[in-house]
PDB file of N, CA and C in Angstrom:
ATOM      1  N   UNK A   1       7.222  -4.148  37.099  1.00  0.00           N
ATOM      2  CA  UNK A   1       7.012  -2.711  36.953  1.00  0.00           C
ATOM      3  C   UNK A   1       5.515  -2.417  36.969  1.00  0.00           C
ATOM      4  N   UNK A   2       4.881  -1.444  37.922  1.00  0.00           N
ATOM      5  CA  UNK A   2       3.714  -0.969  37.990  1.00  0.00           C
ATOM      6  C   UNK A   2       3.364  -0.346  37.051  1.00  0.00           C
ATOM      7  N   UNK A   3       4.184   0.488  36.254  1.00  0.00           N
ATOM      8  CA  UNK A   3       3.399   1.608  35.056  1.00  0.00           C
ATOM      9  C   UNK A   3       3.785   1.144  33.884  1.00  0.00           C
ATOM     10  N   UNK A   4       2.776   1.097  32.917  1.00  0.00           N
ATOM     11  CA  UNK A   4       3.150   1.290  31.823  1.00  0.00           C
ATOM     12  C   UNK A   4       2.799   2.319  30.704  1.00  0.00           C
ATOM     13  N   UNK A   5       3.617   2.591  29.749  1.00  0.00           N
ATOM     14  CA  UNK A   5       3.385   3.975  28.660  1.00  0.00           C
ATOM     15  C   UNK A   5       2.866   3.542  27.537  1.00  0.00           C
ATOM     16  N   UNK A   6       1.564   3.543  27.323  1.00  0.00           N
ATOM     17  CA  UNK A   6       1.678   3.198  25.257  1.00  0.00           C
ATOM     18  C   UNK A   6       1.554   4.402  24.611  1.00  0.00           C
ATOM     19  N   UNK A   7       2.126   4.602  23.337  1.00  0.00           N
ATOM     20  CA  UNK A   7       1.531   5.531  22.431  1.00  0.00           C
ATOM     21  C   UNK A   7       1.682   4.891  21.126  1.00  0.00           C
ATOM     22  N   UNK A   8       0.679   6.106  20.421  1.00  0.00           N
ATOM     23  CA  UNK A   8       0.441   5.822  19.230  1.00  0.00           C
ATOM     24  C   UNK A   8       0.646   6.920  18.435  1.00  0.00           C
ATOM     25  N   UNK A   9       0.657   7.119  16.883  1.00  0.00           N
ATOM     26  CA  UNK A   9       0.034   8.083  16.057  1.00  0.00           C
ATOM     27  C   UNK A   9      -0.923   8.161  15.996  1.00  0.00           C
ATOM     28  N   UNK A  10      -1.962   9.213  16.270  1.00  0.00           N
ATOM     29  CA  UNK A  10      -3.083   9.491  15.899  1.00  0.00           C
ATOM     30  C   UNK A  10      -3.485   8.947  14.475  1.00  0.00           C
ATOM     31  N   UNK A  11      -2.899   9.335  13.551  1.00  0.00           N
ATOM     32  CA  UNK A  11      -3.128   9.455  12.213  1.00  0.00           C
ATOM     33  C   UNK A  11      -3.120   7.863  11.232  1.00  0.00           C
ATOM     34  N   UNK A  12      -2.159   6.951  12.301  1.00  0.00           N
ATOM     35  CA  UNK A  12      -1.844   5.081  11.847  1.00  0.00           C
ATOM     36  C   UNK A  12      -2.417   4.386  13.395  1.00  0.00           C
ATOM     37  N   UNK A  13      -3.965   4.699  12.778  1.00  0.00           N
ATOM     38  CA  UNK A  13      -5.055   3.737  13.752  1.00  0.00           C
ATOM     39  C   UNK A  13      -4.704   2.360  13.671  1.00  0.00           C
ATOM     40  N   UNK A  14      -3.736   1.730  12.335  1.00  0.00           N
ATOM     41  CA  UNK A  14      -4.008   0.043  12.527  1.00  0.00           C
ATOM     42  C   UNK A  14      -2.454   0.083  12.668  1.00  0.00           C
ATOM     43  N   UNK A  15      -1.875   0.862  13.621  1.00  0.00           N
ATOM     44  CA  UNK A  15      -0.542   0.712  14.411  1.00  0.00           C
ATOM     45  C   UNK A  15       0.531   1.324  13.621  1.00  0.00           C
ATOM     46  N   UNK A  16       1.795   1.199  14.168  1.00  0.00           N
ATOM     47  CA  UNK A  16       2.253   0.457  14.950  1.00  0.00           C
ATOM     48  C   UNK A  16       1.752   1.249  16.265  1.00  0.00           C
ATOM     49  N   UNK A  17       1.810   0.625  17.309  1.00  0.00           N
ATOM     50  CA  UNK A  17       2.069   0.843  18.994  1.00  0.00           C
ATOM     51  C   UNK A  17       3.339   0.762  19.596  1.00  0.00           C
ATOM     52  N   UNK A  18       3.805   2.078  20.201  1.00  0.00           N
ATOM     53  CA  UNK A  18       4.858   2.131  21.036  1.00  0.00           C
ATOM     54  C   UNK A  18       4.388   1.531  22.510  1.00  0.00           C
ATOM     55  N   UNK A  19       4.946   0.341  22.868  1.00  0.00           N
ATOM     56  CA  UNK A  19       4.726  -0.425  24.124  1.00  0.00           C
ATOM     57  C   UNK A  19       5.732  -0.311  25.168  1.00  0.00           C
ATOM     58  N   UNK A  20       6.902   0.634  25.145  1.00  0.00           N
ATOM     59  CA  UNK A  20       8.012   0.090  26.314  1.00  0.00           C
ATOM     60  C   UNK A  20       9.203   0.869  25.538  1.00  0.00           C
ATOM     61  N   UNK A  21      10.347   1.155  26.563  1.00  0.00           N
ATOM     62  CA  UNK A  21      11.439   1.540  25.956  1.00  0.00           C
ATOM     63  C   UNK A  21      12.419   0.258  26.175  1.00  0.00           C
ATOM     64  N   UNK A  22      13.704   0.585  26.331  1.00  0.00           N
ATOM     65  CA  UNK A  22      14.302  -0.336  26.614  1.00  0.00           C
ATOM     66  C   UNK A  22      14.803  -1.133  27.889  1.00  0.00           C
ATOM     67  N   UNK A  23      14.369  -0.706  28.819  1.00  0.00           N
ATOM     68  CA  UNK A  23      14.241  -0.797  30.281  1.00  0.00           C
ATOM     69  C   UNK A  23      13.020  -1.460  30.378  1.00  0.00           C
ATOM     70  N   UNK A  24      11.814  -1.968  29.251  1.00  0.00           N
ATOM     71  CA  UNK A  24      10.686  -2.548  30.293  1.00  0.00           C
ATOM     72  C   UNK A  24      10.786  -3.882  30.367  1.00  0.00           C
ATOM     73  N   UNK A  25      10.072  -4.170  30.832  1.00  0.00           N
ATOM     74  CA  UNK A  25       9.689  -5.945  31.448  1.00  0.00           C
ATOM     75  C   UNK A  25       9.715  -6.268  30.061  1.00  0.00           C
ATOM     76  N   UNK A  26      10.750  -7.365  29.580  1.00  0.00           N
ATOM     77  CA  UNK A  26      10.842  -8.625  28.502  1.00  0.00           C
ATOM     78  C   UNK A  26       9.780  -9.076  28.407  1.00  0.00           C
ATOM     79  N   UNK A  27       9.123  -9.815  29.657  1.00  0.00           N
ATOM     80  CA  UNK A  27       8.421 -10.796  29.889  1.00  0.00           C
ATOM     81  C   UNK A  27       6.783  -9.779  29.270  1.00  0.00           C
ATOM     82  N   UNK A  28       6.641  -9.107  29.706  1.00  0.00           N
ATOM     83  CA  UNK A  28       5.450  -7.865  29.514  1.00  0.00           C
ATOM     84  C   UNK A  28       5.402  -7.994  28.238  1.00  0.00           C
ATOM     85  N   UNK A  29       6.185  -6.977  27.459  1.00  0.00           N
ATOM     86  CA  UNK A  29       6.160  -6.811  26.204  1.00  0.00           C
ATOM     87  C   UNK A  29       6.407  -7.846  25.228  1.00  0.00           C
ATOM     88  N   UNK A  30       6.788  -9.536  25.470  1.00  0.00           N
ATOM     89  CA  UNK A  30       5.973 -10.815  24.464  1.00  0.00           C
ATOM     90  C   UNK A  30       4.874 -10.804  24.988  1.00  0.00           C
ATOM     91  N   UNK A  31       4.127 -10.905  26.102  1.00  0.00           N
ATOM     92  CA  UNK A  31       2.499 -10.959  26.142  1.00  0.00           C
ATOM     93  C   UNK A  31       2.073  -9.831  25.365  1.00  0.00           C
ATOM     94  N   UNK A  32       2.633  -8.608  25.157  1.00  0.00           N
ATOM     95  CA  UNK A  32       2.324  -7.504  24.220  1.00  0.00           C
ATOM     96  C   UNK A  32       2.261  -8.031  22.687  1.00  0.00           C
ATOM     97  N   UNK A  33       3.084  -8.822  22.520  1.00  0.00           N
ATOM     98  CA  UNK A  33       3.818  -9.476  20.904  1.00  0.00           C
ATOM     99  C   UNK A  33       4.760  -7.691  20.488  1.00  0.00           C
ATOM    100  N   UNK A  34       5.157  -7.339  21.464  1.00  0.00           N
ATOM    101  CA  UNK A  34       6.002  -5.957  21.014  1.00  0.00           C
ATOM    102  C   UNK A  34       7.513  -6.383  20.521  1.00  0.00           C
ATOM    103  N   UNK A  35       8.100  -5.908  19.907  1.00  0.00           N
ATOM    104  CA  UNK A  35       9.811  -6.443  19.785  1.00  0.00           C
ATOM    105  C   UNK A  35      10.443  -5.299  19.562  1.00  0.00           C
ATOM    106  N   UNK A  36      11.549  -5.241  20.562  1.00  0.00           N
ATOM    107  CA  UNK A  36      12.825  -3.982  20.871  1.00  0.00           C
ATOM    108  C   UNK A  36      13.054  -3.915  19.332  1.00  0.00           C
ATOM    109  N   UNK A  37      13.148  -2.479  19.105  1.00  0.00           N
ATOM    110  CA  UNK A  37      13.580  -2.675  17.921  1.00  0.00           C
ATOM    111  C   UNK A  37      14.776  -0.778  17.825  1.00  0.00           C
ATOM    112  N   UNK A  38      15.105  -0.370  16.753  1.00  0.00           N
ATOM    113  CA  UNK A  38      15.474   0.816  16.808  1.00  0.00           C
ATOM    114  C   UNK A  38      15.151   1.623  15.663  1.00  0.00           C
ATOM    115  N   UNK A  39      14.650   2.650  15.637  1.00  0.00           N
ATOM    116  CA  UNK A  39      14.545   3.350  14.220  1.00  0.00           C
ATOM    117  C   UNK A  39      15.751   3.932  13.758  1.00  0.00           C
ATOM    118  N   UNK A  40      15.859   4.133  12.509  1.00  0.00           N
ATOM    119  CA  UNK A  40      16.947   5.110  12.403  1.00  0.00           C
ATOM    120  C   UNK A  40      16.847   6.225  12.764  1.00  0.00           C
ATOM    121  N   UNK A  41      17.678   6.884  13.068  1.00  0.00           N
ATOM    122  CA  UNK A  41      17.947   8.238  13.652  1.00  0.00           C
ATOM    123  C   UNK A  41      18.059   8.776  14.949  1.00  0.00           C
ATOM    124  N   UNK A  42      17.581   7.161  15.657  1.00  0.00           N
ATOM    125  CA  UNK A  42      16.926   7.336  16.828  1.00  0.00           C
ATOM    126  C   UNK A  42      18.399   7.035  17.861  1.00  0.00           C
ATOM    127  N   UNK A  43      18.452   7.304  19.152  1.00  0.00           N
ATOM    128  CA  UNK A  43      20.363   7.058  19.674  1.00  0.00           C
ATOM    129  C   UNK A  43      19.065   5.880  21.173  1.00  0.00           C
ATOM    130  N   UNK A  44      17.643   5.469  20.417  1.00  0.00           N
ATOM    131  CA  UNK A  44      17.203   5.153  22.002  1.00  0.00           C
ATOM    132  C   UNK A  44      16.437   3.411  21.029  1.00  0.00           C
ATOM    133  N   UNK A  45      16.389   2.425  21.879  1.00  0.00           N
ATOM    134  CA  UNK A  45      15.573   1.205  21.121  1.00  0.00           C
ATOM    135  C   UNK A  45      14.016   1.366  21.871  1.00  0.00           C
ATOM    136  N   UNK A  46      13.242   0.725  21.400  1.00  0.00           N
ATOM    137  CA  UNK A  46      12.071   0.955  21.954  1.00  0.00           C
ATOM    138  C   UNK A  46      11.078  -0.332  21.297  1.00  0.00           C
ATOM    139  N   UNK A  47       9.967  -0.810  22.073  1.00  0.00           N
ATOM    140  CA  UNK A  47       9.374  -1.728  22.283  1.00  0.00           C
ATOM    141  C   UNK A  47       8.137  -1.563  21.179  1.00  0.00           C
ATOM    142  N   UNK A  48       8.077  -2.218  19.678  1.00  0.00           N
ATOM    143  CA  UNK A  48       7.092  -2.125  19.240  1.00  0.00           C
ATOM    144  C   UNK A  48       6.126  -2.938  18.837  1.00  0.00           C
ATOM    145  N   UNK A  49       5.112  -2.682  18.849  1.00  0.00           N
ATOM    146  CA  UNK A  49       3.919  -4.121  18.304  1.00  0.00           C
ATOM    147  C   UNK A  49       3.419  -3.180  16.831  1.00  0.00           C
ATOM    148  N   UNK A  50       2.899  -4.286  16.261  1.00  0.00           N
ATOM    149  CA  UNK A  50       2.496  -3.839  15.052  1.00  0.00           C
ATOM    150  C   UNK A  50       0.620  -3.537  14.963  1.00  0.00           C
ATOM    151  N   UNK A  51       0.181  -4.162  16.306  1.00  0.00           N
ATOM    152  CA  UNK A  51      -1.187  -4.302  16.769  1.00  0.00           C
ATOM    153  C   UNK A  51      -1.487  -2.810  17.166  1.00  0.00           C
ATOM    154  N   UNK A  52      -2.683  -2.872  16.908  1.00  0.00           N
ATOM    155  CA  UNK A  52      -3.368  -1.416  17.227  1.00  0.00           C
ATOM    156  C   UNK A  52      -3.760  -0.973  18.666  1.00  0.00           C
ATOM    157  N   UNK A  53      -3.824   0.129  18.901  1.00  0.00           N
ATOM    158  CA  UNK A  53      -3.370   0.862  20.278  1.00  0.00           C
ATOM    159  C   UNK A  53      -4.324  -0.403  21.322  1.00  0.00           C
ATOM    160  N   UNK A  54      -5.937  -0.239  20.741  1.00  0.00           N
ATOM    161  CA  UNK A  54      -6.834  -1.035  20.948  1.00  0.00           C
ATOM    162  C   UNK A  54      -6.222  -2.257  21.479  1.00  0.00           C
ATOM    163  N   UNK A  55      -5.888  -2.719  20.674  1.00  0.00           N
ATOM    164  CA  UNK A  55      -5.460  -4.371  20.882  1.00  0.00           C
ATOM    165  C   UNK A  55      -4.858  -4.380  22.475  1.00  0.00           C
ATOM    166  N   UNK A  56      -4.032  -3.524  22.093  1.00  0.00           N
ATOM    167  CA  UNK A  56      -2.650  -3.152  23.410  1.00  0.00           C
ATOM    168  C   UNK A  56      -3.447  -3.531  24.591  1.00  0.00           C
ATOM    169  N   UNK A  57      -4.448  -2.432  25.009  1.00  0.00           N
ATOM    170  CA  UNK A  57      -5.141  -1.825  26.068  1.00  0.00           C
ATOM    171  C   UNK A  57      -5.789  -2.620  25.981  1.00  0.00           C
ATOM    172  N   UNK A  58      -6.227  -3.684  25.366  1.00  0.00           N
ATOM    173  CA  UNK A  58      -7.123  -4.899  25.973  1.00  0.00           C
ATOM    174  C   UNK A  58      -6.266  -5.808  26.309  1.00  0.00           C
ATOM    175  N   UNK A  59      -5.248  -5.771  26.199  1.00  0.00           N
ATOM    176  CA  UNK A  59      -4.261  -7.063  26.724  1.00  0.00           C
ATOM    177  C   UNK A  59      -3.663  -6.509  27.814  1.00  0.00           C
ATOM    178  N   UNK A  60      -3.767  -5.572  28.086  1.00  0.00           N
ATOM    179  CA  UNK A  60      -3.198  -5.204  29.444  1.00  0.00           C
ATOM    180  C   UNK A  60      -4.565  -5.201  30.450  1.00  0.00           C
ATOM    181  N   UNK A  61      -5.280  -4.799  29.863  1.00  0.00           N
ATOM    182  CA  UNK A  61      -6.447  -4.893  31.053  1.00  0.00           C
ATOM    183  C   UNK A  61      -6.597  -6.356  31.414  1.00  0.00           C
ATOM    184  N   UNK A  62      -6.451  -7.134  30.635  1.00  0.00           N
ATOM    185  CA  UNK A  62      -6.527  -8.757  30.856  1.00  0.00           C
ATOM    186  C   UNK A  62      -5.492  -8.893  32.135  1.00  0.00           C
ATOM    187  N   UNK A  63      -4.334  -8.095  32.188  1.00  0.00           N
ATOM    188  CA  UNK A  63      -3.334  -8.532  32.370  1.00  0.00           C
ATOM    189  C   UNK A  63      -3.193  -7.272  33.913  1.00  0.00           C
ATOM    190  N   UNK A  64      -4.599  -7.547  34.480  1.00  0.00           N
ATOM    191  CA  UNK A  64      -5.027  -6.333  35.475  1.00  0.00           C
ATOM    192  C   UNK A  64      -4.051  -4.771  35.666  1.00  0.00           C
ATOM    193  N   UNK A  65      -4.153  -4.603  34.016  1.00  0.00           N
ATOM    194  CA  UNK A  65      -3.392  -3.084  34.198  1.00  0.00           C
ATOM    195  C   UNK A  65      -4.571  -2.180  34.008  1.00  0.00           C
ATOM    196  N   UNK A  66      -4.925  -1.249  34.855  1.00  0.00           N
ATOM    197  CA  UNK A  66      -5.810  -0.109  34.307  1.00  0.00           C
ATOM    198  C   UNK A  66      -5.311   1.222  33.928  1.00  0.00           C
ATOM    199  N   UNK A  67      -6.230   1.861  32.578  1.00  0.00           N
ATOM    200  CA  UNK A  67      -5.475   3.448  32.247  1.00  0.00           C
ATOM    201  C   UNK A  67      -5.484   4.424  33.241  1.00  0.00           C
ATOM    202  N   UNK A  68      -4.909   5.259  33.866  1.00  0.00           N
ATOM    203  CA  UNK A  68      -4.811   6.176  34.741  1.00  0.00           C
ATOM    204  C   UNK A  68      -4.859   7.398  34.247  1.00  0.00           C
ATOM    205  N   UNK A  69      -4.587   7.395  32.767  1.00  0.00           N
ATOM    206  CA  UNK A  69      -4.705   9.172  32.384  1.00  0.00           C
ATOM    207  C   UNK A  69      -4.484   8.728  30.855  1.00  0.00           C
ATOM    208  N   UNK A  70      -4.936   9.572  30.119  1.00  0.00           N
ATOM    209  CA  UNK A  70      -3.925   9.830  28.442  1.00  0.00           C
ATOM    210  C   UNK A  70      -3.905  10.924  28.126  1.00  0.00           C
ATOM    211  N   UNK A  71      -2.864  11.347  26.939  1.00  0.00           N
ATOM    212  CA  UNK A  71      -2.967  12.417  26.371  1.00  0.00           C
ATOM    213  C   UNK A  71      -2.463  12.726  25.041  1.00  0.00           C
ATOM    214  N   UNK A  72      -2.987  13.760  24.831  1.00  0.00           N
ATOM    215  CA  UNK A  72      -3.016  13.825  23.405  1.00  0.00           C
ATOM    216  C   UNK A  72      -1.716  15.450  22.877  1.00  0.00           C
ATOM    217  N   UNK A  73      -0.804  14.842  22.390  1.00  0.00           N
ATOM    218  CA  UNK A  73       0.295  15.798  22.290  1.00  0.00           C
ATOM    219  C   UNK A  73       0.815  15.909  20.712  1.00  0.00           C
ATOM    220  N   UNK A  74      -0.053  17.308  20.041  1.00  0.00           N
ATOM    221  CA  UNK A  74       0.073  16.855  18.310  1.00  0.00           C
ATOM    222  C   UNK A  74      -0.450  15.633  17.495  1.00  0.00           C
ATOM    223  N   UNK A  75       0.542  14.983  17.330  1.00  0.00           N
ATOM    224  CA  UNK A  75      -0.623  13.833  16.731  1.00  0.00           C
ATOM    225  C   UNK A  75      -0.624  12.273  17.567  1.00  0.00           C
ATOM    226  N   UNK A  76       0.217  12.846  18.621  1.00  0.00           N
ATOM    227  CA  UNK A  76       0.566  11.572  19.453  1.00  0.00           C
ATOM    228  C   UNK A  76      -0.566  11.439  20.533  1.00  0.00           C
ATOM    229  N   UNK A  77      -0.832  10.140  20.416  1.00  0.00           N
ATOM    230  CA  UNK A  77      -1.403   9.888  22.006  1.00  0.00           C
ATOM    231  C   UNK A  77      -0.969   9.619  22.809  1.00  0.00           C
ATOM    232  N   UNK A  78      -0.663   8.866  23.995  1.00  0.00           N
ATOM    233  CA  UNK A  78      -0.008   8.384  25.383  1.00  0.00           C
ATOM    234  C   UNK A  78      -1.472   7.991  26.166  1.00  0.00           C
ATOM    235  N   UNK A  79      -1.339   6.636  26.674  1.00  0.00           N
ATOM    236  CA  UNK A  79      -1.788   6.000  27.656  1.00  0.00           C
ATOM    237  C   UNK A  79      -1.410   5.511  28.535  1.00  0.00           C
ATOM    238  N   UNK A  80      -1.195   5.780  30.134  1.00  0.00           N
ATOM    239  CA  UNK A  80      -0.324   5.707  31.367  1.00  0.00           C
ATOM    240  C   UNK A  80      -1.183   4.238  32.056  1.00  0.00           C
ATOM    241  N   UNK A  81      -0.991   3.604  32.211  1.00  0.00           N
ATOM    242  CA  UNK A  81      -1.494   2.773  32.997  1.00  0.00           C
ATOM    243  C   UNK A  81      -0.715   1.904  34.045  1.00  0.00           C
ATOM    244  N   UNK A  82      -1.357   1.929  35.233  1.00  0.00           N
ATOM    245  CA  UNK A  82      -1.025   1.186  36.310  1.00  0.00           C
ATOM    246  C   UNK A  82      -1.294  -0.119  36.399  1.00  0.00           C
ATOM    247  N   UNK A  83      -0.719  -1.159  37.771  1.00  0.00           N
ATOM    248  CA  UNK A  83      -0.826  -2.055  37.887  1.00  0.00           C
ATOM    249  C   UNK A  83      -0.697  -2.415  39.679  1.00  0.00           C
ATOM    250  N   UNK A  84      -1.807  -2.680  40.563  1.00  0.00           N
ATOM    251  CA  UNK A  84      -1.620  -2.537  41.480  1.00  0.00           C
ATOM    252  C   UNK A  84      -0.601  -3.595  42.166  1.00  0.00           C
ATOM    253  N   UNK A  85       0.646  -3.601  42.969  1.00  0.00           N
ATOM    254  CA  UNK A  85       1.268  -4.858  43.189  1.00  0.00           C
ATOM    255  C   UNK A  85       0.699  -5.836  44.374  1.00  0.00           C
TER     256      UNK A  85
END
């Protein structure tokens, strides 16, 4: 998969990081150290690391992904990044 989504809370700088829903690359998200997990309330599982957004975005750049855009929605961030194939 070429794209990937992270977000965060603004407000819990030392994480968690949303890395992936349940559709992303397995293989991706252990180089992430992310693990499917589900919250309550939630009807969706989703990919989390306990590492800070930071951390994320340097392991993907390792991992020749670059950010393409972010944004900032309430207290959420989002970081879009590509991966050229």
């Amino acid at each position: 998969m070429p794209y990937v989504l992270i977000s965060t809370q603004i407000r819990l700088e030392c994480g968690p990081t949303i890395c992936g829903d349940e559709s992303s690359d397995p293989e991706l998200m252990a180089e992430l150290g992310a693990v499917l997990t589900k919250q309550v309330g939630n009807n969706f599982k989703e990919y989390r690391s306990e590492e800070t957004a930071r951390v994320i975005l340097n392991r993907l750049e390792k991992l020749d992904y670059r950010v393409i855009t972010s944004c900032g929605m309430g207290q959420t961030i989002i970081w879009t990044l590509h991966k050229q194939l």
